[in-house]
PDB file of N, CA and C in Angstrom:
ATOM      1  N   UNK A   1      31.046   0.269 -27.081  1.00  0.00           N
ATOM      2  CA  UNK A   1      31.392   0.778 -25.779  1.00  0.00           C
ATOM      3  C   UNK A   1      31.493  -0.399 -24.814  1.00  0.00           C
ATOM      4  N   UNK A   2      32.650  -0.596 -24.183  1.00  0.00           N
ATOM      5  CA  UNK A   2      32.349  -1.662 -23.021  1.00  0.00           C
ATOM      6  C   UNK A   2      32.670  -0.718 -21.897  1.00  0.00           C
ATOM      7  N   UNK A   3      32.597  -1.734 -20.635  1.00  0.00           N
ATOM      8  CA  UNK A   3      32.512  -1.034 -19.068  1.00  0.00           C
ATOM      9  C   UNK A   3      33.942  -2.118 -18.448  1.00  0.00           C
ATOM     10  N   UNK A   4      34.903  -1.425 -18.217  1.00  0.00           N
ATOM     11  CA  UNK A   4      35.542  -2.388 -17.426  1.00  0.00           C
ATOM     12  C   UNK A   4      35.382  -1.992 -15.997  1.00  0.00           C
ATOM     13  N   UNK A   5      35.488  -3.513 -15.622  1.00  0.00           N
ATOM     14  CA  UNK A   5      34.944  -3.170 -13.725  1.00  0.00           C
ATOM     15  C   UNK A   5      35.954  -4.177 -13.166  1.00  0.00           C
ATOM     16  N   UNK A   6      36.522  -3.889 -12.062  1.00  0.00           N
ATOM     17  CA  UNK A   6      37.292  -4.452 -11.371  1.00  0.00           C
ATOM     18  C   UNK A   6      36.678  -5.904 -10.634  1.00  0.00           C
ATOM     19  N   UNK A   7      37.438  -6.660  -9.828  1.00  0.00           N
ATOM     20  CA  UNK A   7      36.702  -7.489  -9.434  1.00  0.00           C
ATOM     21  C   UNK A   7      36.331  -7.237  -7.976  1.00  0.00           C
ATOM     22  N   UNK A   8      36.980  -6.548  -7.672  1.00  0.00           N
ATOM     23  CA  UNK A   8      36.421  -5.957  -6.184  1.00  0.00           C
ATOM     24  C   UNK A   8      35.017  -5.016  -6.570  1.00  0.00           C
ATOM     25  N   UNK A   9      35.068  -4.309  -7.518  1.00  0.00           N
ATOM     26  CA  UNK A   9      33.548  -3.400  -7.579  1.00  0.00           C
ATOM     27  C   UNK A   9      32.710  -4.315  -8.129  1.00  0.00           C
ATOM     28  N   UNK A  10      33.037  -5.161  -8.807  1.00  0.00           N
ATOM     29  CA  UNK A  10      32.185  -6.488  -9.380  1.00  0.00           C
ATOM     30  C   UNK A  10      31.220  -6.509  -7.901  1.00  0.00           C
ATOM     31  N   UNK A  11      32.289  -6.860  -6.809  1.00  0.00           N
ATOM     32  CA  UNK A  11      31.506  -7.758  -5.784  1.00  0.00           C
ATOM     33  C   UNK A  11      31.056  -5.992  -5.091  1.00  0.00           C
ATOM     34  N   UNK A  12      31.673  -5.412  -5.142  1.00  0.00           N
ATOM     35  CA  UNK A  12      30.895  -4.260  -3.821  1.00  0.00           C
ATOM     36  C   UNK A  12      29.502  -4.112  -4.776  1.00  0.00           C
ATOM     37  N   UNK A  13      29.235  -3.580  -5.816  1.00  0.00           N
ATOM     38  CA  UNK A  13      27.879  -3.849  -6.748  1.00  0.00           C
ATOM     39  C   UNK A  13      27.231  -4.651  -6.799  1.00  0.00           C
ATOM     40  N   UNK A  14      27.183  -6.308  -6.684  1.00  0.00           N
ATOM     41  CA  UNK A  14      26.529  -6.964  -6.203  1.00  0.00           C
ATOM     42  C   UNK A  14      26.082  -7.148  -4.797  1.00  0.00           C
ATOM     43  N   UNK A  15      26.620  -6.826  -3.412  1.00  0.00           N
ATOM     44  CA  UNK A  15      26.601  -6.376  -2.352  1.00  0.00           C
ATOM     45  C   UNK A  15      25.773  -5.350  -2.431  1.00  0.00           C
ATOM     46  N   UNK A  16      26.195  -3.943  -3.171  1.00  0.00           N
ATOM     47  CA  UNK A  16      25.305  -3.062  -2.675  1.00  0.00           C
ATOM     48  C   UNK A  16      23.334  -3.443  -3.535  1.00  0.00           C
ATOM     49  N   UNK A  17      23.730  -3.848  -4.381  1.00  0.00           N
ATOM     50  CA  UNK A  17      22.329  -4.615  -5.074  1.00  0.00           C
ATOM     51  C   UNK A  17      21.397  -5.403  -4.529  1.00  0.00           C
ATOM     52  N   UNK A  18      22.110  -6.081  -3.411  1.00  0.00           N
ATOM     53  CA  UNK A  18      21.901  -6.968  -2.700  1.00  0.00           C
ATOM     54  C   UNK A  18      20.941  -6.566  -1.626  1.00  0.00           C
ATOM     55  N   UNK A  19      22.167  -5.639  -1.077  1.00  0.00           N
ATOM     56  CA  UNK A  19      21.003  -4.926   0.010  1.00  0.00           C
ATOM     57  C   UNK A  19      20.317  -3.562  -0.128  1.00  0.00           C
ATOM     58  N   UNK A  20      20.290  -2.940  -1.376  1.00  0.00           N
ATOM     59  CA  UNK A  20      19.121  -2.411  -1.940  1.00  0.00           C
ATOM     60  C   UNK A  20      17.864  -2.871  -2.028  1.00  0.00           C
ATOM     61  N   UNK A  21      17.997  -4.648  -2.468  1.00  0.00           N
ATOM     62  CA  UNK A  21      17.062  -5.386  -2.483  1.00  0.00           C
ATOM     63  C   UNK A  21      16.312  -5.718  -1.043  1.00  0.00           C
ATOM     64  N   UNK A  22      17.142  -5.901  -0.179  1.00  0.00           N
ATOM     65  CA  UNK A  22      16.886  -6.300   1.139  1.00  0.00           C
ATOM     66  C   UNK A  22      15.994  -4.860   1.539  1.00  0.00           C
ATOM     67  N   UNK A  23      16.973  -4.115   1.293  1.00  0.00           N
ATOM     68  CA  UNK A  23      16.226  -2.441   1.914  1.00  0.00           C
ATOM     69  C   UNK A  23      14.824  -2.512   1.250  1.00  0.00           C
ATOM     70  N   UNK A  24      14.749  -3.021   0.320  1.00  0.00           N
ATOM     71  CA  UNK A  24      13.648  -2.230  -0.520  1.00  0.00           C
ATOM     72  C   UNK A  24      12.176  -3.592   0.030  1.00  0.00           C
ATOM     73  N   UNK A  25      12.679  -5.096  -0.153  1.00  0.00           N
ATOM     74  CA  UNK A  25      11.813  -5.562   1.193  1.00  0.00           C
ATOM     75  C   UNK A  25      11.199  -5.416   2.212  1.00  0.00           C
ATOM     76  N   UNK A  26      11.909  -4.744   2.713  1.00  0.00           N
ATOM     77  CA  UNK A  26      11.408  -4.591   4.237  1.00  0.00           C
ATOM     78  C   UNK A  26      10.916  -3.092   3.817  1.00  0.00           C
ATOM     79  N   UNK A  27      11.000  -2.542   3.567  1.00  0.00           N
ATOM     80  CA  UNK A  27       9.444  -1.346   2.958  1.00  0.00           C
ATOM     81  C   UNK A  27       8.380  -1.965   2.524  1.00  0.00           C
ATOM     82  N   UNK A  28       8.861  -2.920   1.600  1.00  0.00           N
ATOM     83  CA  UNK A  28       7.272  -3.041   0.811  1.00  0.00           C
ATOM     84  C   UNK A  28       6.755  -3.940   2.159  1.00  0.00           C
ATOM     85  N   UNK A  29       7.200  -4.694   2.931  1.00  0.00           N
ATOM     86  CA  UNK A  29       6.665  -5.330   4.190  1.00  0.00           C
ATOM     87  C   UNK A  29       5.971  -4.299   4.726  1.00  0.00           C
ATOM     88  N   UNK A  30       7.064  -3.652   5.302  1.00  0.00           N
ATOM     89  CA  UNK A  30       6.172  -2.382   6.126  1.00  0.00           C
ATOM     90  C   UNK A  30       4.966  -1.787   5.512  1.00  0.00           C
ATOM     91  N   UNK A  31       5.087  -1.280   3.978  1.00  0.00           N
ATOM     92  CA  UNK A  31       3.680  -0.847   3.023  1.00  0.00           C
ATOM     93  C   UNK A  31       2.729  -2.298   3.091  1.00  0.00           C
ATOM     94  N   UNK A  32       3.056  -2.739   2.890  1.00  0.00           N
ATOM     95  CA  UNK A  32       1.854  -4.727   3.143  1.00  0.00           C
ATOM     96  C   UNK A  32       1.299  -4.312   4.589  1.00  0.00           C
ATOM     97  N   UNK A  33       2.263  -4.003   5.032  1.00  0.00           N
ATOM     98  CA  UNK A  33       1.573  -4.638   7.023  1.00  0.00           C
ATOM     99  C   UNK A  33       0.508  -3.282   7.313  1.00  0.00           C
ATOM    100  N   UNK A  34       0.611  -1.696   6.825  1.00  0.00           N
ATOM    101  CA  UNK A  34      -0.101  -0.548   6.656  1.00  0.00           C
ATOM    102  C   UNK A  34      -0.931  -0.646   5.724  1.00  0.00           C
ATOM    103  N   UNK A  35      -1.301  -1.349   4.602  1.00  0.00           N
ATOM    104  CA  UNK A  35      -2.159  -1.484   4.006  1.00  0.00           C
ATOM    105  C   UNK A  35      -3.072  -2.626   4.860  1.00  0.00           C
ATOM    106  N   UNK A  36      -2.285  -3.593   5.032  1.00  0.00           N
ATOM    107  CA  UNK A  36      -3.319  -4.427   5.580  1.00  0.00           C
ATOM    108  C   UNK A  36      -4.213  -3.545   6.616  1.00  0.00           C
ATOM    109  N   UNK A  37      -3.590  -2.870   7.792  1.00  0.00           N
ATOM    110  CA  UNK A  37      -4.201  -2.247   8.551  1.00  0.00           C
ATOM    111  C   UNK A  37      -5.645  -1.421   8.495  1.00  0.00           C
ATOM    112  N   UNK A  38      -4.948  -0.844   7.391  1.00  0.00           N
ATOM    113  CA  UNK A  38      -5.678   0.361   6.680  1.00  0.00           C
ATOM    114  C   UNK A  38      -7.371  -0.501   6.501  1.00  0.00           C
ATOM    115  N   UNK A  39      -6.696  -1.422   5.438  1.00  0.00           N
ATOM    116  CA  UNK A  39      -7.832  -2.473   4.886  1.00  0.00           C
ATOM    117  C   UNK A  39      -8.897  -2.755   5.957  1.00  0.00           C
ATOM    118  N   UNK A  40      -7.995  -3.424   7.736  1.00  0.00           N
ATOM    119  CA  UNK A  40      -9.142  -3.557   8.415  1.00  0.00           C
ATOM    120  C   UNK A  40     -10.067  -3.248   8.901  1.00  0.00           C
ATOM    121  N   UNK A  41      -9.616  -1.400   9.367  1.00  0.00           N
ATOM    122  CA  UNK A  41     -10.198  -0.013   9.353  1.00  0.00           C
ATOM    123  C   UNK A  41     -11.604   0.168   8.619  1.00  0.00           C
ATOM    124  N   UNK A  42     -11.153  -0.006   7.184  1.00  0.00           N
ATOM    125  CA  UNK A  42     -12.052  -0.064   6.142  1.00  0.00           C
ATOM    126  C   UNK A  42     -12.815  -0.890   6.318  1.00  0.00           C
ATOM    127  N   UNK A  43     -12.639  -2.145   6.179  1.00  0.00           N
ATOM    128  CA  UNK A  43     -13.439  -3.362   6.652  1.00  0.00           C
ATOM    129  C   UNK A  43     -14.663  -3.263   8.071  1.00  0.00           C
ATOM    130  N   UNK A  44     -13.752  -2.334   8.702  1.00  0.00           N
ATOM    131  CA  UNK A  44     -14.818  -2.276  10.193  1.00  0.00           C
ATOM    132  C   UNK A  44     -15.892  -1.055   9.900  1.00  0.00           C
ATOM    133  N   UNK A  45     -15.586  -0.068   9.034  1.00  0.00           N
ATOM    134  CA  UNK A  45     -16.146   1.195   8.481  1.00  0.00           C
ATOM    135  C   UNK A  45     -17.547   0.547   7.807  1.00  0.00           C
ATOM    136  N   UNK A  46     -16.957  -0.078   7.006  1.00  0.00           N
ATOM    137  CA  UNK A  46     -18.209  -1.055   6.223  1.00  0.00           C
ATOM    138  C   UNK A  46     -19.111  -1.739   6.449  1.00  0.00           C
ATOM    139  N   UNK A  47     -18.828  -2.281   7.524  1.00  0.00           N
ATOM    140  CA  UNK A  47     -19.420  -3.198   8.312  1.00  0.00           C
ATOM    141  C   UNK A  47     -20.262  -2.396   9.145  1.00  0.00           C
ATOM    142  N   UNK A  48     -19.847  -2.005   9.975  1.00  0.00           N
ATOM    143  CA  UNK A  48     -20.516  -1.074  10.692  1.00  0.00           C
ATOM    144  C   UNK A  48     -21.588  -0.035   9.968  1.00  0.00           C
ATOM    145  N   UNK A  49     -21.567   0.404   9.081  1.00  0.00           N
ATOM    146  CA  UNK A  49     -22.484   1.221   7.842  1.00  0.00           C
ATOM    147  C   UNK A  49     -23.271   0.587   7.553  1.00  0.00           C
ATOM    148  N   UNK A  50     -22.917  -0.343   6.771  1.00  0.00           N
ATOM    149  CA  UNK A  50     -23.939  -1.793   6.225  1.00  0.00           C
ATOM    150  C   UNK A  50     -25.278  -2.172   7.280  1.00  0.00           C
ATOM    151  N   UNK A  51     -24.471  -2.291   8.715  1.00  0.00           N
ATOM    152  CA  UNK A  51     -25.541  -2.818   9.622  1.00  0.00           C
ATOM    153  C   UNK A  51     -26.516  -1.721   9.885  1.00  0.00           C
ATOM    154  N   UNK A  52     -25.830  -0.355  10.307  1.00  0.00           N
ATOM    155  CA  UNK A  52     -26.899   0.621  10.745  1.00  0.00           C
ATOM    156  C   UNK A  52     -27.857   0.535   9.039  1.00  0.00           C
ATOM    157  N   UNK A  53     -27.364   0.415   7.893  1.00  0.00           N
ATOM    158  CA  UNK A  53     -28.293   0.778   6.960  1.00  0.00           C
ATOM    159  C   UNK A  53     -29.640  -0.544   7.110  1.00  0.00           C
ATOM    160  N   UNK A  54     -29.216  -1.762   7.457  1.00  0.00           N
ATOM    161  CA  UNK A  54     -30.012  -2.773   7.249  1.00  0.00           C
ATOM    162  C   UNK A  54     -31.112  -2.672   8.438  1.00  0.00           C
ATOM    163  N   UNK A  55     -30.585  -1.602   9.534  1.00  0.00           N
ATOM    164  CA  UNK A  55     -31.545  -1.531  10.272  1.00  0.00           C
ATOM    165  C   UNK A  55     -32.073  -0.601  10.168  1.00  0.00           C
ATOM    166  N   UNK A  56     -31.758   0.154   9.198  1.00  0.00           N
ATOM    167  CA  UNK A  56     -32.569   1.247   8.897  1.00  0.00           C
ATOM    168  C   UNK A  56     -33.888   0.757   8.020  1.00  0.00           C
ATOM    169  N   UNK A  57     -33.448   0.019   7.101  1.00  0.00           N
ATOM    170  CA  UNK A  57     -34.651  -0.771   5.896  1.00  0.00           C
ATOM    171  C   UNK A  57     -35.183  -1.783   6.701  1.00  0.00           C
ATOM    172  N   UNK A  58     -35.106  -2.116   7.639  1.00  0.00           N
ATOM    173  CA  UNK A  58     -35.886  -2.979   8.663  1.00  0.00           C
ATOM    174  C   UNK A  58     -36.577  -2.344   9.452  1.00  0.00           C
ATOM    175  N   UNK A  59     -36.925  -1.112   9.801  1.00  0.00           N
ATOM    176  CA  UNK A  59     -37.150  -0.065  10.257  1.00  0.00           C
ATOM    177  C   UNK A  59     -37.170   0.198  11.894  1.00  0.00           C
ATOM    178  N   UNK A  60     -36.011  -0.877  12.176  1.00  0.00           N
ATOM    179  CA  UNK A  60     -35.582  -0.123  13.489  1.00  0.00           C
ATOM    180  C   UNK A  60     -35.126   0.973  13.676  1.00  0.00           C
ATOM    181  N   UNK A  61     -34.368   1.646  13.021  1.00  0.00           N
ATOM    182  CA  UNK A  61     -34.100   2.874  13.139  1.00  0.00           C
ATOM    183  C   UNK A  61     -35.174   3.758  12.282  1.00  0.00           C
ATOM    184  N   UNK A  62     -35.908   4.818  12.629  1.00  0.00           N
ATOM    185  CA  UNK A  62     -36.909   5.470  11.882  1.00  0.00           C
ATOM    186  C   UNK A  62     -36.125   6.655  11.769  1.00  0.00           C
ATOM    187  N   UNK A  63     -35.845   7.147  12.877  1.00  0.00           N
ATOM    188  CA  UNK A  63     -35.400   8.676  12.397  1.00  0.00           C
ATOM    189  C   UNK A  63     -33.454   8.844  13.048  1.00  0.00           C
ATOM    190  N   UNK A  64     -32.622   9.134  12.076  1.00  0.00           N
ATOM    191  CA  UNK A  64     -31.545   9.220  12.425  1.00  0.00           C
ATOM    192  C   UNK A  64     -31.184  10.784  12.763  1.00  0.00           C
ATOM    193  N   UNK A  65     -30.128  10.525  14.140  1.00  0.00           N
ATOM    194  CA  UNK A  65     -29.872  11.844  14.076  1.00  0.00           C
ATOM    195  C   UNK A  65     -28.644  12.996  13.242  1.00  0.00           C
ATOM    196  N   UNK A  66     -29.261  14.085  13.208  1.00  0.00           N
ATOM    197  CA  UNK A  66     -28.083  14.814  11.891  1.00  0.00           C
ATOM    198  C   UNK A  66     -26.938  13.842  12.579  1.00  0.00           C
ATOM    199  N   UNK A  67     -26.351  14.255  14.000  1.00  0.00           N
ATOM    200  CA  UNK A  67     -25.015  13.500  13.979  1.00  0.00           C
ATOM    201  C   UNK A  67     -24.520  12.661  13.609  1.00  0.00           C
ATOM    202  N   UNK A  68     -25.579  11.557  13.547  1.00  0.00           N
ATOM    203  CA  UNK A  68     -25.413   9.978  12.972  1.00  0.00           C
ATOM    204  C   UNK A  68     -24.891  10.176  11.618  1.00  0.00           C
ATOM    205  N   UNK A  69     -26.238  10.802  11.208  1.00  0.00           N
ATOM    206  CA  UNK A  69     -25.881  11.247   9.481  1.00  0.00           C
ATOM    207  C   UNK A  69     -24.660  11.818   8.963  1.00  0.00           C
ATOM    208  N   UNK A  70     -23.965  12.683   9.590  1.00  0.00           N
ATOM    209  CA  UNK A  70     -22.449  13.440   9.297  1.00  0.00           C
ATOM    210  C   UNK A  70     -21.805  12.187   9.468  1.00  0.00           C
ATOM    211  N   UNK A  71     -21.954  11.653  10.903  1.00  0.00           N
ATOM    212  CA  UNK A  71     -20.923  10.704  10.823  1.00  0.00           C
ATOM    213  C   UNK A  71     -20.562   9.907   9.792  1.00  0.00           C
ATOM    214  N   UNK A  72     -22.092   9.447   9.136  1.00  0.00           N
ATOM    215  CA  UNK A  72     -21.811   8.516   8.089  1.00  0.00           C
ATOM    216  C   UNK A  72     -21.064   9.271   7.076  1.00  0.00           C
ATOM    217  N   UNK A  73     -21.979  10.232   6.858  1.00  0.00           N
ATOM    218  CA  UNK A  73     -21.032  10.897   5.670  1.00  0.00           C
ATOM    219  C   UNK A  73     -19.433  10.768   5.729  1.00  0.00           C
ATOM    220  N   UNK A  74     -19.337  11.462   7.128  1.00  0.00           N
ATOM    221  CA  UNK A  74     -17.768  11.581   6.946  1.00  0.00           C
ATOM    222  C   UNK A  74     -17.244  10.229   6.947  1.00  0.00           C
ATOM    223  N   UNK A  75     -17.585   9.229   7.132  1.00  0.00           N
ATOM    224  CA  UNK A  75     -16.773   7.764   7.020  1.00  0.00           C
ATOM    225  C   UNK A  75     -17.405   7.102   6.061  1.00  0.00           C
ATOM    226  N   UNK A  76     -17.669   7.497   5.407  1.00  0.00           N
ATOM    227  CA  UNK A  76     -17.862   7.532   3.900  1.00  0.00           C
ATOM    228  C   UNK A  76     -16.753   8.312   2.908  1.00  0.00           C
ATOM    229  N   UNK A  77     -16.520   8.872   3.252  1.00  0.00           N
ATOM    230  CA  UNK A  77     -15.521  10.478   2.667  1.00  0.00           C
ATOM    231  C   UNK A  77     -14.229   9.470   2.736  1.00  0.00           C
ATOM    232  N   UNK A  78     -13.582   9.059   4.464  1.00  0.00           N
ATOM    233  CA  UNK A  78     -12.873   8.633   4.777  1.00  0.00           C
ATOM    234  C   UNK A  78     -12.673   7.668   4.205  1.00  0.00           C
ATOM    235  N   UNK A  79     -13.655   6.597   3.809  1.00  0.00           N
ATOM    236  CA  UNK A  79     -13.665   5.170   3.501  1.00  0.00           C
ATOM    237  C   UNK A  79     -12.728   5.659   1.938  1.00  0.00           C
ATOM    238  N   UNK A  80     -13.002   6.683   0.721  1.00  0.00           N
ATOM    239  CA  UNK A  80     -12.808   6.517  -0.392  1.00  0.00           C
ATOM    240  C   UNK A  80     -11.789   7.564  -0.037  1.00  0.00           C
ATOM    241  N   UNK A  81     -11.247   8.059   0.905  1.00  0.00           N
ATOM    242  CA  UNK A  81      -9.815   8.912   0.832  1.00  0.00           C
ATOM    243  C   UNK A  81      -8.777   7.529   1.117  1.00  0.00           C
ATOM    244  N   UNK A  82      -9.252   6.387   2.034  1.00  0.00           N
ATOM    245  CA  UNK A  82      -7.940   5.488   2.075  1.00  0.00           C
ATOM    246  C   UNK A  82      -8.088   4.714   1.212  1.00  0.00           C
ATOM    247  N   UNK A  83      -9.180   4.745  -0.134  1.00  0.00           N
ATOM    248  CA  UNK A  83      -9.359   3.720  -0.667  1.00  0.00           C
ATOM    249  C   UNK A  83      -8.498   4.310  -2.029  1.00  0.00           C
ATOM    250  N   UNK A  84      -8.594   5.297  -2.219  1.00  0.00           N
ATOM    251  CA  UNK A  84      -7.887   6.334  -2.988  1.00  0.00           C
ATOM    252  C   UNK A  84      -6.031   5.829  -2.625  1.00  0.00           C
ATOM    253  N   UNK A  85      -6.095   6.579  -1.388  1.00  0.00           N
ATOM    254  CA  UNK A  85      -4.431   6.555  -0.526  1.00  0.00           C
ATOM    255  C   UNK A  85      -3.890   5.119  -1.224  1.00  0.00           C
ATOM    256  N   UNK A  86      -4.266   4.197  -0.852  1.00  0.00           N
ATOM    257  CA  UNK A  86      -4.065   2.588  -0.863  1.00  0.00           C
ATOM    258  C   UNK A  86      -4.056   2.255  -2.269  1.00  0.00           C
ATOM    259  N   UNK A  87      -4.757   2.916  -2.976  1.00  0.00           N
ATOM    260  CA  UNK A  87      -4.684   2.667  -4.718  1.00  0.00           C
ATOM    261  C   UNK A  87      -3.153   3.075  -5.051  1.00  0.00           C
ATOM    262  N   UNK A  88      -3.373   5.019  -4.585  1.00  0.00           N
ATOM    263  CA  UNK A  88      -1.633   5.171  -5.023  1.00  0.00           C
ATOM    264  C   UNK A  88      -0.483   4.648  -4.574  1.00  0.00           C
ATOM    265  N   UNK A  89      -0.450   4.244  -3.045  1.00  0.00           N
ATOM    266  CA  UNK A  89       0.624   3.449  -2.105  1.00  0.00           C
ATOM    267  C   UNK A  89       0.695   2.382  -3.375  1.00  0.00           C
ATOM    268  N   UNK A  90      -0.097   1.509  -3.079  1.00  0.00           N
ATOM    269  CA  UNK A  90      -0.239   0.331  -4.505  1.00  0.00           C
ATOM    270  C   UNK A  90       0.701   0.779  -5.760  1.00  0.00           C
ATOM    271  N   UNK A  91       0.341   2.073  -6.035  1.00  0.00           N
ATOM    272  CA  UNK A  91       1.415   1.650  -7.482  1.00  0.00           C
ATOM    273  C   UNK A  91       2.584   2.402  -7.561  1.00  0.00           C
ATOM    274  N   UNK A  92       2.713   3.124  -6.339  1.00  0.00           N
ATOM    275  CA  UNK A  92       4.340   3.080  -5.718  1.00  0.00           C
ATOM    276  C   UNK A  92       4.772   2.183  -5.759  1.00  0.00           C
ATOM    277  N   UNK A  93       4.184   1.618  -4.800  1.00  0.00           N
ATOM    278  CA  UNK A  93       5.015   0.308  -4.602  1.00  0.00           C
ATOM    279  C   UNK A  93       5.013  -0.874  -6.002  1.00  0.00           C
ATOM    280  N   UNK A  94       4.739  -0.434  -6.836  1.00  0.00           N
ATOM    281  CA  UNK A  94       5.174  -1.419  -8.062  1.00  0.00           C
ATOM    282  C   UNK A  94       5.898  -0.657  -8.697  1.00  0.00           C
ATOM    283  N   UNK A  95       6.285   0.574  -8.635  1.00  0.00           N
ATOM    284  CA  UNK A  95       6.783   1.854  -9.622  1.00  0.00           C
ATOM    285  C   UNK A  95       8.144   1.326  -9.202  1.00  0.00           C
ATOM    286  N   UNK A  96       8.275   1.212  -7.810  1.00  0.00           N
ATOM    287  CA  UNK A  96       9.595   1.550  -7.038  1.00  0.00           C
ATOM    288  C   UNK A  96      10.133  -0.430  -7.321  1.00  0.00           C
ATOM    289  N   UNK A  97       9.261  -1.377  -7.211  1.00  0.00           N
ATOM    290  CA  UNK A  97       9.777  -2.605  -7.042  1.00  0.00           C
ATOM    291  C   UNK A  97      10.240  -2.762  -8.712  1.00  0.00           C
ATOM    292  N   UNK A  98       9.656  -2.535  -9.414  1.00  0.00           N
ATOM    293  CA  UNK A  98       9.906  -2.199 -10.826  1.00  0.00           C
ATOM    294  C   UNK A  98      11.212  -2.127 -11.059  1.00  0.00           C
ATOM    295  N   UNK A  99      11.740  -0.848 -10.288  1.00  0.00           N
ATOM    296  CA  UNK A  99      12.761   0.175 -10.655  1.00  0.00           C
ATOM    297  C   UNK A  99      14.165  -0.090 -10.101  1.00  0.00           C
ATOM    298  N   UNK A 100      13.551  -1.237  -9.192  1.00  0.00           N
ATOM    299  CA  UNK A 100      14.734  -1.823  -8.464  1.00  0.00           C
ATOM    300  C   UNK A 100      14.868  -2.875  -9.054  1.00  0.00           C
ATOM    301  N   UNK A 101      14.101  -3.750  -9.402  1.00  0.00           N
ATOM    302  CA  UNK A 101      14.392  -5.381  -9.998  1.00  0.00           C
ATOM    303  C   UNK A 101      15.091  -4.742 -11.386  1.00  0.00           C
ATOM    304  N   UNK A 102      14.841  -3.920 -11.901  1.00  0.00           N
ATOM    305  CA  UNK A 102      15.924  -3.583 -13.638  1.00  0.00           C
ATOM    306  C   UNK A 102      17.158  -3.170 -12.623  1.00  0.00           C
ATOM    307  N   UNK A 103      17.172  -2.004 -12.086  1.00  0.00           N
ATOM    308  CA  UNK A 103      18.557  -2.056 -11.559  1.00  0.00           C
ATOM    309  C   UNK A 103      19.270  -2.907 -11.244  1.00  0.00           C
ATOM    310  N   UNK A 104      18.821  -3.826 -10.019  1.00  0.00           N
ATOM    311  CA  UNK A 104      19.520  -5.222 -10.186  1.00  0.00           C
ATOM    312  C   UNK A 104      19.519  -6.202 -11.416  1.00  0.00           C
ATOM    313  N   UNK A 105      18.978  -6.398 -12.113  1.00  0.00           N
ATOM    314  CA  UNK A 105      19.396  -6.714 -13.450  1.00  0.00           C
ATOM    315  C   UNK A 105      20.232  -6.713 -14.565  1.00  0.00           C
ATOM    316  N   UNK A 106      20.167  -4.775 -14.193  1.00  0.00           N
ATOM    317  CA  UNK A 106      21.493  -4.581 -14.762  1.00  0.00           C
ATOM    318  C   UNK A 106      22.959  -4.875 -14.616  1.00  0.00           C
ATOM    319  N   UNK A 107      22.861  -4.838 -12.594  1.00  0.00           N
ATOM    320  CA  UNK A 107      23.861  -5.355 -12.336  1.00  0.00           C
ATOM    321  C   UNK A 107      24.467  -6.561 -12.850  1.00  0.00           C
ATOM    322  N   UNK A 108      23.475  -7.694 -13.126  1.00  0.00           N
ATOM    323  CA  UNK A 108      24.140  -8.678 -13.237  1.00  0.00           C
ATOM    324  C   UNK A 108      24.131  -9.129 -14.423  1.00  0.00           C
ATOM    325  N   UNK A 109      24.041  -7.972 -15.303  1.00  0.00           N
ATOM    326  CA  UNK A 109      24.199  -8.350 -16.522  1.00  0.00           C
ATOM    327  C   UNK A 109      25.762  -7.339 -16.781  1.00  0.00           C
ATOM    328  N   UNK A 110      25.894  -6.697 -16.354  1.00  0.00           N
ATOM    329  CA  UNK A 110      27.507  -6.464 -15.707  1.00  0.00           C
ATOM    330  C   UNK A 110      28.561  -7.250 -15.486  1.00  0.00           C
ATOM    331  N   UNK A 111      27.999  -8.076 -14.567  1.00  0.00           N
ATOM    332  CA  UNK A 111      28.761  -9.770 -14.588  1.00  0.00           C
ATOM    333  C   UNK A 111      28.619 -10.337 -15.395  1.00  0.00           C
TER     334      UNK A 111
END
């Protein structure tokens, strides 16, 4: 089986490959720059937990209140729902960069 291709679709296929690629950049940027975010969120969640706990085992804090306590809980909950989110974003974004680098591949194995 061969494929004959003109030389004008030669080039509009490399063009459109081109900026598939470009398109598909500037997502995974945008997914980088929201993960990072996400990450710092997390980072401040942690931090902030960590300290109330160390002052808890130091025993400045003796008795916490339920509210305190939910709170933690729930940013705890939160901490492993974006840690979760950010796992799957993560392998989107290799599913999809994957799926584009063979496509362009193919293209230019076309040429």
């Amino acid at each position: 089986m061969s494929v004959v291709v003109s030389k004008g679709g030669i080039r509009r296929g490399v063009k459109g490959g081109f900026a598939e690629i470009q398109k598909s950049k500037a997502e995974l940027t945008s997914e980088i720059d929201y993960l990072t975010r996400k990450s710092d969120d997390i980072t401040k969640m942690i931090v902030h937990s960590n300290d109330l706990l160390r002052r808890v085992n130091r025993g400045e804090v003796v008795n916490l209140k339920k509210e305190e306590m939910k709170r933690l809980q729930t940013e705890a909950a939160e901490i492993q729902g974006y840690i979760r989110e950010n796992k799957e974003r993560l392998a989107n974004l290799a599913n999809t960069n994957d799926r584009e680098l063979k496509a362009f591949m193919a293209i230019m194995n076309v040429i």
